[in-house]
N, C-alpha and C. Protein backbone atom coordinates (compact mmCIF):
# COMPACT_ATOMS: atom_id res chain seq x y z
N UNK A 1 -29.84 31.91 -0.71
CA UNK A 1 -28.47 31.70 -1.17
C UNK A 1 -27.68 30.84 -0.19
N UNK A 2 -27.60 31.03 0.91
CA UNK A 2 -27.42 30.29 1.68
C UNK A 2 -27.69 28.64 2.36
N UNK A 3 -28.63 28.71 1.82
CA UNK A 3 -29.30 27.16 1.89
C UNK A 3 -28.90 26.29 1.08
N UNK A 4 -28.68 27.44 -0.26
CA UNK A 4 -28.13 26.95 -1.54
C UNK A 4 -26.93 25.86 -1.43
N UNK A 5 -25.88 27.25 -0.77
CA UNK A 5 -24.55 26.79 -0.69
C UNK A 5 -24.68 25.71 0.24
N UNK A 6 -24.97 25.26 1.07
CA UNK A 6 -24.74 24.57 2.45
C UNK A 6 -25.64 23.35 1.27
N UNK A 7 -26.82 23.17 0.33
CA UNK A 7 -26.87 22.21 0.02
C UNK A 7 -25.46 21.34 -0.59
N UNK A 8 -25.33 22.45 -1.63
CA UNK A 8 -24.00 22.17 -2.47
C UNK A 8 -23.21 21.63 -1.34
N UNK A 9 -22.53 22.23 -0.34
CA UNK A 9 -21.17 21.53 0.13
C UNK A 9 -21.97 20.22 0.93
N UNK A 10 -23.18 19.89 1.28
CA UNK A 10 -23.41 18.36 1.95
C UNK A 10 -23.38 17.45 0.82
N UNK A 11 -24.18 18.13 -0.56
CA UNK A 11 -23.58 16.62 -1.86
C UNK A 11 -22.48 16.51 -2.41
N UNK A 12 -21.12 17.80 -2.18
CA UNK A 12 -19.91 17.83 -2.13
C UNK A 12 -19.15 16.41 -0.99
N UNK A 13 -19.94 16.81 -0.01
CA UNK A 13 -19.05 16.11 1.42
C UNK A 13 -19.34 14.53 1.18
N UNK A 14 -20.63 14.29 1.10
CA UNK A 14 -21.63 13.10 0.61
C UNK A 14 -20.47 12.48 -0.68
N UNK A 15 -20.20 12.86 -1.82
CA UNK A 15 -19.84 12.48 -2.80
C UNK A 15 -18.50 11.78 -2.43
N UNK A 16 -17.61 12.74 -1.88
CA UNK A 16 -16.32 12.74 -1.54
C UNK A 16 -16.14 11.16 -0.42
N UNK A 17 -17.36 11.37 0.18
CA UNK A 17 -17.36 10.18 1.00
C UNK A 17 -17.29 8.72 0.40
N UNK A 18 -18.44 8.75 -0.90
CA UNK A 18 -18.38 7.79 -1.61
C UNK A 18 -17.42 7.52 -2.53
N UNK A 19 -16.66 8.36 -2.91
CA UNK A 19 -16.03 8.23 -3.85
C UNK A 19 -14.42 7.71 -3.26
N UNK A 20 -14.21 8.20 -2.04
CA UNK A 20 -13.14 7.45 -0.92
C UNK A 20 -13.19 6.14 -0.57
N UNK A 21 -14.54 5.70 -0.13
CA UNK A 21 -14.33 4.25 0.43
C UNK A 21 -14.56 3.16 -0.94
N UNK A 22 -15.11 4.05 -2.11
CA UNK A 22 -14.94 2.65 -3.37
C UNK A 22 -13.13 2.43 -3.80
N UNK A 23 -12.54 2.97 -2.97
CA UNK A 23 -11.18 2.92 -3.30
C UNK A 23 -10.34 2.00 -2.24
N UNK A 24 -8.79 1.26 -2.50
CA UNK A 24 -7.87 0.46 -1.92
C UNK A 24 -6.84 1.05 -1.67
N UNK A 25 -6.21 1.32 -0.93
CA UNK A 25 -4.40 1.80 -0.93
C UNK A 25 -3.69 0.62 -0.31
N UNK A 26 -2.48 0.70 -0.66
CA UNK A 26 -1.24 -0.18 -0.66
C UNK A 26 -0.46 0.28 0.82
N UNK A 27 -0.65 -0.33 1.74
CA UNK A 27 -0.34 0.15 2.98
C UNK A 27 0.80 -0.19 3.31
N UNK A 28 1.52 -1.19 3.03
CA UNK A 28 2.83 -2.19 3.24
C UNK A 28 2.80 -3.18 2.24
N UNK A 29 4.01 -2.73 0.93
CA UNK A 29 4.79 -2.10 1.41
C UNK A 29 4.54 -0.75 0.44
N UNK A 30 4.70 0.50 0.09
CA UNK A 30 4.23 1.44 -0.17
C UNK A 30 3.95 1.46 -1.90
N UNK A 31 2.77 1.75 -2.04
CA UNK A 31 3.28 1.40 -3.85
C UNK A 31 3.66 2.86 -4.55
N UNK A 32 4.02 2.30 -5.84
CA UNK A 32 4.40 3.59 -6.58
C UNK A 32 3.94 5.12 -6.00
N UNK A 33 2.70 4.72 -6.27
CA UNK A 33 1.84 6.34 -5.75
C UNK A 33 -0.01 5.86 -5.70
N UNK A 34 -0.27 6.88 -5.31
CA UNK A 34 -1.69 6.89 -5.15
C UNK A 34 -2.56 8.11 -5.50
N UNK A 35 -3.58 7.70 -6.51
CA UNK A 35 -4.32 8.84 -7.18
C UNK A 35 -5.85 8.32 -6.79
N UNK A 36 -6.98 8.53 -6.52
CA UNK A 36 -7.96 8.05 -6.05
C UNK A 36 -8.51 8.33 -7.75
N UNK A 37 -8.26 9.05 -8.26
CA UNK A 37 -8.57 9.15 -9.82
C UNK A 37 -8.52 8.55 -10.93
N UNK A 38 -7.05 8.39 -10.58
CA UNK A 38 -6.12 7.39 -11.30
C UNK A 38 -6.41 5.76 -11.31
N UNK A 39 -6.58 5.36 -10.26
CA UNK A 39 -6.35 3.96 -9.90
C UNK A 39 -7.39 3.00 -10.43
N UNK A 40 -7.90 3.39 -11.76
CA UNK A 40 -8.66 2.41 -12.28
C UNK A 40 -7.50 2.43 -13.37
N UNK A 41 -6.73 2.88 -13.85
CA UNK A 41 -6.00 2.57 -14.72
C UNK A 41 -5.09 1.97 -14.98
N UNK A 42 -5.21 0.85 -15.55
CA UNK A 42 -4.07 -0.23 -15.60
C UNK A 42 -2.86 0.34 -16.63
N UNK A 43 -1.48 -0.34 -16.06
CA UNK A 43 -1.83 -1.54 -14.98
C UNK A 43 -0.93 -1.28 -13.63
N UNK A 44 -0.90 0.31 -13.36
CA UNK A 44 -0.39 0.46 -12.01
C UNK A 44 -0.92 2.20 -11.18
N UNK A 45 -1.88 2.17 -12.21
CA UNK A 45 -3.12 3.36 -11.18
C UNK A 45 -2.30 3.86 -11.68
N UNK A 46 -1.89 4.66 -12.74
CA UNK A 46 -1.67 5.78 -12.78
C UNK A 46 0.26 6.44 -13.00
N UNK A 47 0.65 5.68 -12.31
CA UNK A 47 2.12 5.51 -12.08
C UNK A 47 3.06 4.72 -12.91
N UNK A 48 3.40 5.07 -14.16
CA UNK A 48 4.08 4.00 -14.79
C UNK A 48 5.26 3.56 -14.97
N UNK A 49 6.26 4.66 -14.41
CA UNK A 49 7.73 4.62 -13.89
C UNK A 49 8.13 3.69 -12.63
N UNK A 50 8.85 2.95 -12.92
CA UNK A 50 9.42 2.26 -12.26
C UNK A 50 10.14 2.75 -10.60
N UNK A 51 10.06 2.51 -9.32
CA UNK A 51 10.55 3.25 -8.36
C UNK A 51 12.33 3.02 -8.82
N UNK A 52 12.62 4.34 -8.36
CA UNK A 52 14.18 4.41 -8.14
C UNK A 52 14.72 3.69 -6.82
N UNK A 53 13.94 3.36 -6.09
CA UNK A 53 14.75 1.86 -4.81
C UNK A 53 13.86 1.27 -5.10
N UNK A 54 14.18 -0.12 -5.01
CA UNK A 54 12.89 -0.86 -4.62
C UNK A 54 13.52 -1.56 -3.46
N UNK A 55 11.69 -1.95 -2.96
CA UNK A 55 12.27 -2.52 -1.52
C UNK A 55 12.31 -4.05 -1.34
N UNK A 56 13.48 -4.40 -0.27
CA UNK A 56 13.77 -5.71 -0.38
C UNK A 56 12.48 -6.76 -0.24
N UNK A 57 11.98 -8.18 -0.34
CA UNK A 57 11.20 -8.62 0.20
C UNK A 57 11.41 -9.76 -0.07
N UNK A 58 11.24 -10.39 1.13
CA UNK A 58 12.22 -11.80 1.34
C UNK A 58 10.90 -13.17 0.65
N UNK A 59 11.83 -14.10 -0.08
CA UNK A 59 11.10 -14.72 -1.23
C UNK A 59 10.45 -16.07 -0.75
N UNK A 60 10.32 -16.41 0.97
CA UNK A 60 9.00 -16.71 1.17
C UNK A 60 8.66 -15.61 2.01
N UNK A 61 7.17 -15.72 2.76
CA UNK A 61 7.10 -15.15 4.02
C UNK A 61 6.68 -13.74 3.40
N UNK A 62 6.65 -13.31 2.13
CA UNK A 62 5.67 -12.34 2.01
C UNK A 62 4.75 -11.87 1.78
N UNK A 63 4.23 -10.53 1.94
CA UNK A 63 2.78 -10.18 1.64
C UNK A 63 2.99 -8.92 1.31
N UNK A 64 1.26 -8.36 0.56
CA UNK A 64 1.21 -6.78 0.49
C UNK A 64 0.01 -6.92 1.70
N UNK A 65 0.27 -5.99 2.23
CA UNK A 65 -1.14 -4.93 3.03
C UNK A 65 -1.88 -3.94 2.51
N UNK A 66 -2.83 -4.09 2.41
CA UNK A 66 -4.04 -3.31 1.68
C UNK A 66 -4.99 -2.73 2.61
N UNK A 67 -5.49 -1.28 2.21
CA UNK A 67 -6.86 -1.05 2.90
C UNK A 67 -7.73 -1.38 2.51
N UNK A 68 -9.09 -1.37 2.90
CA UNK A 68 -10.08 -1.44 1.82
C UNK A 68 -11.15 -0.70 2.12
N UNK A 69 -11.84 0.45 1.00
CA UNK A 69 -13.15 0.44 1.51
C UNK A 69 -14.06 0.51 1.62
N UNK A 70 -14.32 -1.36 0.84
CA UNK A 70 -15.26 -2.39 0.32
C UNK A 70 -15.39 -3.17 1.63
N UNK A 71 -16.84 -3.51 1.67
CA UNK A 71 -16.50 -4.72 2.57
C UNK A 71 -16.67 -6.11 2.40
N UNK A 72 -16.76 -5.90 1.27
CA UNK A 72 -16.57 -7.22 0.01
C UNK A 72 -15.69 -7.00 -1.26
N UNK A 73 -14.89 -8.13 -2.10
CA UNK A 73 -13.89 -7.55 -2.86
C UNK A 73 -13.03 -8.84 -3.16
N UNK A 74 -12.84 -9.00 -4.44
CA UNK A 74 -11.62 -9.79 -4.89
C UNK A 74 -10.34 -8.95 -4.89
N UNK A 75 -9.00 -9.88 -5.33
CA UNK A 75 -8.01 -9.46 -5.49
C UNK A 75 -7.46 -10.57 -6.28
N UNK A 76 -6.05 -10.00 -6.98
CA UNK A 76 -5.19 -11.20 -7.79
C UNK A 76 -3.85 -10.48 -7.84
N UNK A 77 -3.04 -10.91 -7.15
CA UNK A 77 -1.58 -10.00 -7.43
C UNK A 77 -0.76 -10.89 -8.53
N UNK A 78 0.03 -10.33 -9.24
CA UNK A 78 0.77 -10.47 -10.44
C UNK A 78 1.95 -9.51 -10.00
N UNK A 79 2.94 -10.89 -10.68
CA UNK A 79 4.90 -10.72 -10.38
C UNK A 79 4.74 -10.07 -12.17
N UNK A 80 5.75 -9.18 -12.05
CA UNK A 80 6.04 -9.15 -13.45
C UNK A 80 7.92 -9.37 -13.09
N UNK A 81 8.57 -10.15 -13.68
CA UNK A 81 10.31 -10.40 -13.74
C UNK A 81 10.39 -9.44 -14.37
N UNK A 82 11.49 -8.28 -14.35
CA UNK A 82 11.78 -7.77 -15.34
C UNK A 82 12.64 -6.52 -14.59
N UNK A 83 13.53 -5.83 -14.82
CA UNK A 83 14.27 -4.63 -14.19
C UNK A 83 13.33 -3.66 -13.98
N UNK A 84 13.15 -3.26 -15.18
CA UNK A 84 12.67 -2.07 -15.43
C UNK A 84 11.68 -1.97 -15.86
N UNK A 85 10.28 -2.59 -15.95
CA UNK A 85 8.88 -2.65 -17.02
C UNK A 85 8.48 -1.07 -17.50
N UNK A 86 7.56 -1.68 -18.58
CA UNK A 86 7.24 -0.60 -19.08
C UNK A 86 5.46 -0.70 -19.43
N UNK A 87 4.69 -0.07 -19.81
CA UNK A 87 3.22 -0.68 -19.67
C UNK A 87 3.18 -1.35 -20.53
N UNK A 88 3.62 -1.76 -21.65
CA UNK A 88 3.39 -2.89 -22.75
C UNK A 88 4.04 -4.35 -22.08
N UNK A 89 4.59 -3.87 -21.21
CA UNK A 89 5.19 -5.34 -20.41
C UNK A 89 4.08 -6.04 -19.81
N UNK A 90 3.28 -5.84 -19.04
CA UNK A 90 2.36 -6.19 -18.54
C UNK A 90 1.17 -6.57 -19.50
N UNK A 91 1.53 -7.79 -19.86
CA UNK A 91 0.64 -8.59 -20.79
C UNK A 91 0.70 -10.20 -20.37
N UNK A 92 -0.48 -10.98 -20.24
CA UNK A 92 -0.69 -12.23 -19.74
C UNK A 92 0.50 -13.30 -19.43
N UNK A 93 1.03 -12.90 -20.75
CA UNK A 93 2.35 -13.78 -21.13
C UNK A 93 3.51 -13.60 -20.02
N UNK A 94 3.60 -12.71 -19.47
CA UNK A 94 4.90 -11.86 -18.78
C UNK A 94 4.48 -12.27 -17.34
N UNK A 95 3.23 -12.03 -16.82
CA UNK A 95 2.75 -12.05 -15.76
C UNK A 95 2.83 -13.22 -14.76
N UNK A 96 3.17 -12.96 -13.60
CA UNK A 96 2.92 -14.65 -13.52
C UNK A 96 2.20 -14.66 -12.04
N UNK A 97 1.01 -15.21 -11.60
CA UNK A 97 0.11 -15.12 -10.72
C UNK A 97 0.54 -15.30 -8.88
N UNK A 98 0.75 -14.42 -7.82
CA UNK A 98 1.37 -14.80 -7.35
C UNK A 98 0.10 -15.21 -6.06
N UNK A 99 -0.46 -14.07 -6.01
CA UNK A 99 -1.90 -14.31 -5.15
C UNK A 99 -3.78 -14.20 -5.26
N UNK A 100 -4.23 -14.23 -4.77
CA UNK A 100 -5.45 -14.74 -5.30
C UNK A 100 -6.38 -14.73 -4.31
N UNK A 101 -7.28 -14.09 -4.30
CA UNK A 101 -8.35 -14.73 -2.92
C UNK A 101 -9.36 -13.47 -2.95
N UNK A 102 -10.23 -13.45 -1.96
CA UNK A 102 -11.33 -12.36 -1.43
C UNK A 102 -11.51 -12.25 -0.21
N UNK A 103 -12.09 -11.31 0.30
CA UNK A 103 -12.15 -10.70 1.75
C UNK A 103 -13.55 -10.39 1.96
N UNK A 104 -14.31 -10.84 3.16
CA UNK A 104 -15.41 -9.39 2.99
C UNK A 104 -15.45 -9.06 4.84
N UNK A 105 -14.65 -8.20 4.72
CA UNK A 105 -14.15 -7.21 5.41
C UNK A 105 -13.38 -6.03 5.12
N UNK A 106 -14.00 -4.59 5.87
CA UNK A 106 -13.29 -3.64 5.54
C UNK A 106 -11.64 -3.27 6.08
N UNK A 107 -11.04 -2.42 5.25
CA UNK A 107 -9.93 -1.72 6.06
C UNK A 107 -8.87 -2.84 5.82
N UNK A 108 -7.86 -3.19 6.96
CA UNK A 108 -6.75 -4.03 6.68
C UNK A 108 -6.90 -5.19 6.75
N UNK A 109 -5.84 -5.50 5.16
CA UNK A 109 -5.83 -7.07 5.02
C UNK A 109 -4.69 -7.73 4.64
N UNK A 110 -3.94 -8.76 4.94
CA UNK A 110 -2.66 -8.99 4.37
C UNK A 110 -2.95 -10.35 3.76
N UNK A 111 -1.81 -10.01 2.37
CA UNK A 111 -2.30 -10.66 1.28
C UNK A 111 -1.53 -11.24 1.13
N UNK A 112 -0.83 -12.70 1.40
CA UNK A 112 0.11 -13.42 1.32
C UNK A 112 0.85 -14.01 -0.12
N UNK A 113 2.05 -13.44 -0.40
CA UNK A 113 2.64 -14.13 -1.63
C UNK A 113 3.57 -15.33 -2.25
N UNK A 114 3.21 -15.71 -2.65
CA UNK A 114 3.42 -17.01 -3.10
C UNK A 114 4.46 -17.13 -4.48
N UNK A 115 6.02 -17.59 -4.47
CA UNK A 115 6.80 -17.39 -5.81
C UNK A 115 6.73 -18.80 -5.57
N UNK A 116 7.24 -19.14 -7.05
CA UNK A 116 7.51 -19.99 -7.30
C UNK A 116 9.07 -20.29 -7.57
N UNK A 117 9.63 -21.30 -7.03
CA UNK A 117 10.86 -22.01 -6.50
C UNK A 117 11.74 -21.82 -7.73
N UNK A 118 11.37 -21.21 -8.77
CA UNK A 118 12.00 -21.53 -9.99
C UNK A 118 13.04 -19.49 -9.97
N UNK A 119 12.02 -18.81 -9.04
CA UNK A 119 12.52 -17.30 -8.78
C UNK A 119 13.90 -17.70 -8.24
N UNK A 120 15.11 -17.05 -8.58
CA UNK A 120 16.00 -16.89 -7.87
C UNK A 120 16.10 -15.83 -7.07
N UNK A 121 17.18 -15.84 -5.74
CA UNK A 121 17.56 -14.53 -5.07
C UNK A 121 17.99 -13.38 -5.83
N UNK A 122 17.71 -12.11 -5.47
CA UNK A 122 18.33 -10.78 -6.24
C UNK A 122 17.73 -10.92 -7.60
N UNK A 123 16.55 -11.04 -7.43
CA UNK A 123 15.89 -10.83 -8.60
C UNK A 123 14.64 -9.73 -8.36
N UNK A 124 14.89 -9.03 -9.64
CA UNK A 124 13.75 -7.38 -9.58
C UNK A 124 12.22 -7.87 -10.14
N UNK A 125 11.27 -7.88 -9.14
CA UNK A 125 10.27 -7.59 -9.67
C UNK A 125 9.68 -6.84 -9.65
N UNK A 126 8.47 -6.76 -10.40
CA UNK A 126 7.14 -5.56 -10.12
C UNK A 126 5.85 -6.68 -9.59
N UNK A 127 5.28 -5.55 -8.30
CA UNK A 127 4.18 -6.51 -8.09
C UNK A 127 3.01 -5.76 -8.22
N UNK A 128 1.76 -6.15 -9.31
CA UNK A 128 0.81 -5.53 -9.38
C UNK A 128 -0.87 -6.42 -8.46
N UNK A 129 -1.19 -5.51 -7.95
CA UNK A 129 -2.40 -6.10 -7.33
C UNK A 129 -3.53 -5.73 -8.47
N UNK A 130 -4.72 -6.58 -8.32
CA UNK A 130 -5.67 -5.79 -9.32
C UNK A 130 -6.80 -6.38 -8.27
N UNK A 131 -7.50 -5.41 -8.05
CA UNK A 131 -8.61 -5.37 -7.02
C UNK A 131 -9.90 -5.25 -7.33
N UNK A 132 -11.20 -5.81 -7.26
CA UNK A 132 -12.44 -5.82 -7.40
C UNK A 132 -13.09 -5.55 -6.11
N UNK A 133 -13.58 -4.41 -6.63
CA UNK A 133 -15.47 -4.22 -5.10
C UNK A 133 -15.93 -4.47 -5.63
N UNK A 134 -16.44 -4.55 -6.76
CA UNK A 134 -17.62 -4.79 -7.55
C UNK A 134 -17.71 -3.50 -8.77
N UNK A 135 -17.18 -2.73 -8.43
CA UNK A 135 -17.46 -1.51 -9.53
C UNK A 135 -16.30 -1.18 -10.12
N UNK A 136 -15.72 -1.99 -11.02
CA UNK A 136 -14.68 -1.63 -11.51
C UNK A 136 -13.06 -1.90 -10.88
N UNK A 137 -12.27 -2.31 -11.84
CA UNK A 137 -11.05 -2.81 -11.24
C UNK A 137 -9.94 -2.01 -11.39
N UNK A 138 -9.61 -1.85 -10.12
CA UNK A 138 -8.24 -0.89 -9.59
C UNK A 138 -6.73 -1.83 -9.44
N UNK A 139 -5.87 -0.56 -9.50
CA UNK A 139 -4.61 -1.00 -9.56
C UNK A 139 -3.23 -0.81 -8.88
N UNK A 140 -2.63 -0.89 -8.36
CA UNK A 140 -1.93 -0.38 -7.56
C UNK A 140 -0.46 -1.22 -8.00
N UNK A 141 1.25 -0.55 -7.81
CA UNK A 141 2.26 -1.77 -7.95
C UNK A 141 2.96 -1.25 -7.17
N UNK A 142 4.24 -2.04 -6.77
CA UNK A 142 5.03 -1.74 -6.12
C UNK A 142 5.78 -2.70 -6.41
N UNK A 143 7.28 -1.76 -6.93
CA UNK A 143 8.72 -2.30 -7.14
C UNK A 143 9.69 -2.83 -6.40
N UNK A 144 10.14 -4.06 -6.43
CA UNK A 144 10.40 -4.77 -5.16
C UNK A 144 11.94 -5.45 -6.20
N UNK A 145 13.14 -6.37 -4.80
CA UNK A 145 13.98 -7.01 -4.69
C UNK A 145 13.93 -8.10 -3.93
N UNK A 146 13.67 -9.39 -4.40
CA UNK A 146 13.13 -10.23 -3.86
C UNK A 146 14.85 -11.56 -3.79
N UNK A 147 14.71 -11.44 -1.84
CA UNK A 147 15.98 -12.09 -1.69
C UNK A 147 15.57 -13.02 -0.25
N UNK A 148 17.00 -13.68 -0.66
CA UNK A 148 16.70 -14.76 0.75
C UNK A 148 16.69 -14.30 1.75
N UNK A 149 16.88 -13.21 2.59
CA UNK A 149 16.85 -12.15 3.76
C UNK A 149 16.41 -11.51 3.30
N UNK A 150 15.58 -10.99 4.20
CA UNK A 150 14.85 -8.90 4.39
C UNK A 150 14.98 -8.60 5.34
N UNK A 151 16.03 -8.42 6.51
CA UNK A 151 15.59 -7.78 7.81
C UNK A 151 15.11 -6.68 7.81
N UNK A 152 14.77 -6.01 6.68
CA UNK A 152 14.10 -4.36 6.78
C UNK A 152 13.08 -4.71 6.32
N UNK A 153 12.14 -5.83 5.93
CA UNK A 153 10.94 -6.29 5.90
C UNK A 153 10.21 -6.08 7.13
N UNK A 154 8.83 -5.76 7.72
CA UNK A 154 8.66 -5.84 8.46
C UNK A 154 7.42 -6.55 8.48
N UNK A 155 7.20 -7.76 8.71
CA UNK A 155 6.74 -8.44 8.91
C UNK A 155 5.26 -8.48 9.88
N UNK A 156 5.32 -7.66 10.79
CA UNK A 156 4.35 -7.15 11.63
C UNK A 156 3.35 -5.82 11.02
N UNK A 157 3.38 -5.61 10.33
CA UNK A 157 2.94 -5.08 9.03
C UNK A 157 1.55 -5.71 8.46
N UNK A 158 1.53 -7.23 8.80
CA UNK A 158 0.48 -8.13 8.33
C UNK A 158 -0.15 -8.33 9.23
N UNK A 159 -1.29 -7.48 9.10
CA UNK A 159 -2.54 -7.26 10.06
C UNK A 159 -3.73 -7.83 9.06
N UNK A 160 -4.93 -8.53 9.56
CA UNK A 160 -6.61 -8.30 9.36
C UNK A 160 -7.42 -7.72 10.21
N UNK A 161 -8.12 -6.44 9.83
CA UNK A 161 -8.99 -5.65 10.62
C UNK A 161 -9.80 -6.82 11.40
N UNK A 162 -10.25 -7.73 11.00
CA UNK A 162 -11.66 -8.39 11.09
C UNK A 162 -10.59 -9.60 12.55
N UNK A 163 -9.25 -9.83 12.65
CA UNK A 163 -8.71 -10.39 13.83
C UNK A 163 -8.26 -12.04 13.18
N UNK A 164 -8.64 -12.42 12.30
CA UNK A 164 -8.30 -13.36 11.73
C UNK A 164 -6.69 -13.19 11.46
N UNK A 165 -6.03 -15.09 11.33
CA UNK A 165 -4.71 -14.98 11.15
C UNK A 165 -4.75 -15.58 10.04
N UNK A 166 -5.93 -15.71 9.30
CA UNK A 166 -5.79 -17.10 7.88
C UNK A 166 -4.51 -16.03 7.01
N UNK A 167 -4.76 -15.13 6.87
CA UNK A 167 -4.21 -14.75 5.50
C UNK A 167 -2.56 -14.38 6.08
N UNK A 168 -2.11 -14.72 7.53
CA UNK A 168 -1.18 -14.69 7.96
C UNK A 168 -0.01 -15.34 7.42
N UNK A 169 1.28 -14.92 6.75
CA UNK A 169 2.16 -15.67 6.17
C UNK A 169 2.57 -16.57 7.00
N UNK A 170 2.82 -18.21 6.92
CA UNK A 170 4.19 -18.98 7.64
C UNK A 170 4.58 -18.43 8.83
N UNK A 171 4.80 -18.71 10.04
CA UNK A 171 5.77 -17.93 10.74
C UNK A 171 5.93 -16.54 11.28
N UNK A 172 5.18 -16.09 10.75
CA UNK A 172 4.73 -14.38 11.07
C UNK A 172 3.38 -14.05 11.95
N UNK A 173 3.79 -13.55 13.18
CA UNK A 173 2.68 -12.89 14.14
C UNK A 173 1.99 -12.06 13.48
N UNK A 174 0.83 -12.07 13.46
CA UNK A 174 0.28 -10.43 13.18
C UNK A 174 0.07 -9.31 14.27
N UNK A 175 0.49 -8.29 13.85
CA UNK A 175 0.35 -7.19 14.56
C UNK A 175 -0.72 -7.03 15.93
N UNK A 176 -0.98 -6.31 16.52
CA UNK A 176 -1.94 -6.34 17.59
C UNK A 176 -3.33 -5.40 16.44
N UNK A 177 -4.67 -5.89 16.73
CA UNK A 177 -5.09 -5.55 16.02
C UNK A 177 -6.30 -4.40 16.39
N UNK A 178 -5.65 -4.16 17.60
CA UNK A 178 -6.90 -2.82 18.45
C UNK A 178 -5.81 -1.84 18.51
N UNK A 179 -4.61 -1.71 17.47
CA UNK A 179 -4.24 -0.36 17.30
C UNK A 179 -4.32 0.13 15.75
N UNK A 180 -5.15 1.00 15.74
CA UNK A 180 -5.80 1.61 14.34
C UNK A 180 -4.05 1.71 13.79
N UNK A 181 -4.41 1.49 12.61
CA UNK A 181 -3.68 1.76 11.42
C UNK A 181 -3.71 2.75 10.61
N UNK A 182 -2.44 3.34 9.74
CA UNK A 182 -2.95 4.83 8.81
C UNK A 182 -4.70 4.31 7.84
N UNK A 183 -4.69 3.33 7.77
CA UNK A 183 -5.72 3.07 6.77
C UNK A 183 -6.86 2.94 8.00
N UNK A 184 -7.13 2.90 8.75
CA UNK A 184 -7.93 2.95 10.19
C UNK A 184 -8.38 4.57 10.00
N UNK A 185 -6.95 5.04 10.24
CA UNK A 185 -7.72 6.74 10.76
C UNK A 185 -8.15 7.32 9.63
N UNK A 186 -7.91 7.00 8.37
CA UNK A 186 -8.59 7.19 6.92
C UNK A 186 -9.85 7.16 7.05
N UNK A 187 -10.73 6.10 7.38
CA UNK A 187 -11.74 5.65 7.62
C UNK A 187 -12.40 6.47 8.43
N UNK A 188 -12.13 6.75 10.04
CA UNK A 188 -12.65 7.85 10.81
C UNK A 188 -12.42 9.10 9.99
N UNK A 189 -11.96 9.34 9.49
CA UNK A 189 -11.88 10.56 8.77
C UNK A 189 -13.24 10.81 7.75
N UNK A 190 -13.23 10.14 6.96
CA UNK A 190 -14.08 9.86 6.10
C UNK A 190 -15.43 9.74 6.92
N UNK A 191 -15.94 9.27 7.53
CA UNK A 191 -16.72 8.57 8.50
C UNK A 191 -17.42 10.26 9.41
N UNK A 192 -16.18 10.79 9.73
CA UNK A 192 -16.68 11.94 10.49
C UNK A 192 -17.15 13.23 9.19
N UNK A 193 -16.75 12.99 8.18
CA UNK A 193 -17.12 13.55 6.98
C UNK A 193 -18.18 13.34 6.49
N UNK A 194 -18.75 12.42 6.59
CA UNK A 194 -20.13 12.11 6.18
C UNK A 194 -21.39 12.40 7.41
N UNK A 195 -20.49 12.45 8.84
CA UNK A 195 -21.30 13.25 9.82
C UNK A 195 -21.66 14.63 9.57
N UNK A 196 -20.74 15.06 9.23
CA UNK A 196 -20.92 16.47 9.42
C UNK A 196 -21.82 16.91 8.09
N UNK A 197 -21.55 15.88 6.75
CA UNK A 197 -22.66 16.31 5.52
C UNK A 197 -24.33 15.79 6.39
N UNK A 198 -24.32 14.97 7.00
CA UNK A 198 -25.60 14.29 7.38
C UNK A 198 -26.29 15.75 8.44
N UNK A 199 -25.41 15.77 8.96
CA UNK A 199 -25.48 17.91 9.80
C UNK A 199 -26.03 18.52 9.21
N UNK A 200 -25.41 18.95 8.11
CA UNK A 200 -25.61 20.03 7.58
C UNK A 200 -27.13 19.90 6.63
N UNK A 201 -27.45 18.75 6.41
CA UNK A 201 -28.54 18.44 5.38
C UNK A 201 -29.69 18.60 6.80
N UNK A 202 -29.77 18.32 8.00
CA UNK A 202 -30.61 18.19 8.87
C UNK A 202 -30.76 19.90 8.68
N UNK A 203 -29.79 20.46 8.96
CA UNK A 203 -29.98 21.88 9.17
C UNK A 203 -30.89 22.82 7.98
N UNK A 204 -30.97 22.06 6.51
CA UNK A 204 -31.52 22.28 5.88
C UNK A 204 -33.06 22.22 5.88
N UNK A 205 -33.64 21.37 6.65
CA UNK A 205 -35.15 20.84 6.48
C UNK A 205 -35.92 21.87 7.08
């Protein structure tokens, strides 16, 4: 009975492991919410209410920060204009493409955004990322105010795990990149989780 159980919780621990790093979170600036369940569901994981603040973000010079943990992976972020969307809003027509690219590196990446000159200041958008590892495409948004200032932007925020500055906005330092990030200690977490299933299965033989 015992062997039993201790199998069960290492393909418990094992599973949990895998089923964590096929997933992305929205690190900066925070999105709606996060469901590791949810987040294949378009077109904002799960979350379809609009945030009650949204946060400022100045209309060049920005980015989202993402974890990842793929170490390969597309992405495509999409502006939706609109106050208040609703999920029927988010249709080709409405959308309008703001970023675009791939990584193959894990953990943090900043994803530089791109409006077009035609956006005015004090205007509400929604920004949806849609993300590829390869197994299926996830979703994440975050409700934003996009103006000619953000000093509550924080800009240092735009880190790459891997030390690269390509995906660095204009003008913006990136962070120092030998201090782990919440999406860093995620990883050790996970990481020491799959130690301790790899334990417990030895203890089995």
């Amino acid at each position: 009975m015992t062997n039993r159980l201790l199998s069960l919780l290492a393909i418990t621990l094992i599973s949990m492991q895998s089923i964590a790093l096929a997933h992305f979170t929205m690190t900066y600036p925070s999105s709606r919410g996060f469901d590791a369940l949810k987040e294949p569901l378009a077109p904002c994981g799960g979350y379809d209410t609009p945030s009650a603040e949204r946060i400022q973000m100045p209309l060049k010079s920005s980015f989202i920060q993402i974890d990842s943990g793929h170490t390969a992976y597309t992405f495509v972020v999409y502006a939706l204009l609109k106050n208040d969307p609703v999920n029927p809003d988010f249709i080709p027509t409405n959308l309008v493409q703001v970023a675009q690219g791939g990584r193959s590196y894990p953990e943090g990446a900043c994803l530089p955004l791109t409006f077009s000159e035609s956006v005015q200041p004090n205007t509400n958008v929604t920004l949806q990322v849609v993300y590829n590892g390869g197994d299926g495409l996830l979703y994440q948004c975050v409700d934003a105010l996009l103006v000619d200032s953000a000093p509550s932007f924080d800009a240092s925020k735009c880190v790459n795990s891997n030390g690269n500055k390509d995906a660095t906005p204009s003008g913006d330092a990136p962070a120092s990149t030998n201090t782990p990030s919440q999406g860093s200690s995620l990883h050790i977490a996970y990481s020491l989780t799959f130690i301790v299933a790899v334990c417990i299965s030895f203890l089995l033989v």
